[in-house]
C-alpha atoms as a PDB file:
ATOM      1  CA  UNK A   1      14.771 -13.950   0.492  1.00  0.00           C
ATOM      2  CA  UNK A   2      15.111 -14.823  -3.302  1.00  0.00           C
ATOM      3  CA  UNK A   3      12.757 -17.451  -4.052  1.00  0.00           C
ATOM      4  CA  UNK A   4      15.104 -19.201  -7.062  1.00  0.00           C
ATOM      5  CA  UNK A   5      13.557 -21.342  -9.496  1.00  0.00           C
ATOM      6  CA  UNK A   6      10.073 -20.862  -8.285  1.00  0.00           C
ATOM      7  CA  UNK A   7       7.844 -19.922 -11.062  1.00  0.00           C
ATOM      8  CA  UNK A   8       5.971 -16.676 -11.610  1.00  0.00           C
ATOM      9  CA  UNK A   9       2.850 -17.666  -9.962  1.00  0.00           C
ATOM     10  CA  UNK A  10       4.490 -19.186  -7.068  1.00  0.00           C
ATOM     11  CA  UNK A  11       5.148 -15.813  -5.265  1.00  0.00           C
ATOM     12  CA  UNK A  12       1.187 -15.722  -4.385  1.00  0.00           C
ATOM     13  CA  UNK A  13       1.836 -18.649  -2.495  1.00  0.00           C
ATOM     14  CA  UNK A  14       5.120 -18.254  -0.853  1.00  0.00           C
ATOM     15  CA  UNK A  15       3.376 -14.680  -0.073  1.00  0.00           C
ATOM     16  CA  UNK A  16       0.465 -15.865   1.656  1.00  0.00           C
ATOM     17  CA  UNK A  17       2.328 -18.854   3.695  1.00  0.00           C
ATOM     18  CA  UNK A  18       4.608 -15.752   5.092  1.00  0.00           C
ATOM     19  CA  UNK A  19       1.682 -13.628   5.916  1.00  0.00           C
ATOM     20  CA  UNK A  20       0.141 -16.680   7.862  1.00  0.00           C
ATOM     21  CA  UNK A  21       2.898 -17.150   9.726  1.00  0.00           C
ATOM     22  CA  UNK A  22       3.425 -13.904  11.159  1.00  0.00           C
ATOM     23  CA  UNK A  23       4.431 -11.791   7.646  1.00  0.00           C
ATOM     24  CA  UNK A  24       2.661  -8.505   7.119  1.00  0.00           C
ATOM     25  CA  UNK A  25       2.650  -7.543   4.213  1.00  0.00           C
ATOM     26  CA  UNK A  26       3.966  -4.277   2.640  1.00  0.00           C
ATOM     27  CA  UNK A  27       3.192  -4.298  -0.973  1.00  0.00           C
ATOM     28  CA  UNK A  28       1.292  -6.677  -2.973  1.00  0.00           C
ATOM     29  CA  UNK A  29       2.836  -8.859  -5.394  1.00  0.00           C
ATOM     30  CA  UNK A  30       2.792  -7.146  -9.158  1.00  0.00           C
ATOM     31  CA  UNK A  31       4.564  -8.201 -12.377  1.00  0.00           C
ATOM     32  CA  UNK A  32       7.055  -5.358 -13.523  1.00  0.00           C
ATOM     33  CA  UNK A  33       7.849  -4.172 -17.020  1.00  0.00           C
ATOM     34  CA  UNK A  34      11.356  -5.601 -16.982  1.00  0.00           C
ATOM     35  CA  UNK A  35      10.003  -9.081 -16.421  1.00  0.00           C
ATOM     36  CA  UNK A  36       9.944  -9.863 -12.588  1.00  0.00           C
ATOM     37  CA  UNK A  37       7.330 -10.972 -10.137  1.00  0.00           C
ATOM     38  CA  UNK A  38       7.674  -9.203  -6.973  1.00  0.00           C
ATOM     39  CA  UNK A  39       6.416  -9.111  -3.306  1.00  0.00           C
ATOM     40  CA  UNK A  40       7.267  -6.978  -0.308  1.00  0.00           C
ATOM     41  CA  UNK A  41       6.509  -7.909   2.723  1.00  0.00           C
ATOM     42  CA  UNK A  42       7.533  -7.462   6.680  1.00  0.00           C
ATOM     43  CA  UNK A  43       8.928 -10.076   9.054  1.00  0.00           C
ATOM     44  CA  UNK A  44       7.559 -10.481  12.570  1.00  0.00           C
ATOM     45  CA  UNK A  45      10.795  -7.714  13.793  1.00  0.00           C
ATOM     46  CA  UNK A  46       9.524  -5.399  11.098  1.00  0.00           C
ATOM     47  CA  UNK A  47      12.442  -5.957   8.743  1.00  0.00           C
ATOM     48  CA  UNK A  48      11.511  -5.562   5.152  1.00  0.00           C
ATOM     49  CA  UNK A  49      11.955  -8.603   2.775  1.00  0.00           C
ATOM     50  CA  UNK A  50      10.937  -9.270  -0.715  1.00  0.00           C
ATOM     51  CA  UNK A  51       9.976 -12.171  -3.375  1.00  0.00           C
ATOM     52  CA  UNK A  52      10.836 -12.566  -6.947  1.00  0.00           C
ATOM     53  CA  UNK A  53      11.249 -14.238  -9.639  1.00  0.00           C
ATOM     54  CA  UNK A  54      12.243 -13.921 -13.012  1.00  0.00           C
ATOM     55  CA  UNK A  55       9.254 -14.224 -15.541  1.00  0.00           C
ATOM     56  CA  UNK A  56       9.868 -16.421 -18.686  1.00  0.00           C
ATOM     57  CA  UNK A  57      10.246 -15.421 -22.191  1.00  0.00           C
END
């Protein structure tokens, strides 16, 4: 579930409106060395899904 164009800081957000709607979540958001923003989390069925997004500069 890419999250395209949303910026860095947006993946808190979109990570916290899954969890309250059922999301658990499976690995808190964290800002990797090769430049991406990223979120794992569980749907209600227990299928894995992450967020990212591509930090500027």
């Amino acid at each position: 579930m890419p999250v395209r164009g949303s910026r860095v800081n947006e993946i808190d957000v979109h990570l916290a409106k899954i969890t309250a709607h059922g999301g658990a979540l499976v690995a808190a958001s964290v800002l990797t060395d090769w430049g991406h923003h990223t979120a794992f989390f569980a749907d209600p069925e227990g299928n894995i899904r992450s967020l990212f997004a591509v930090a500027a500069g």
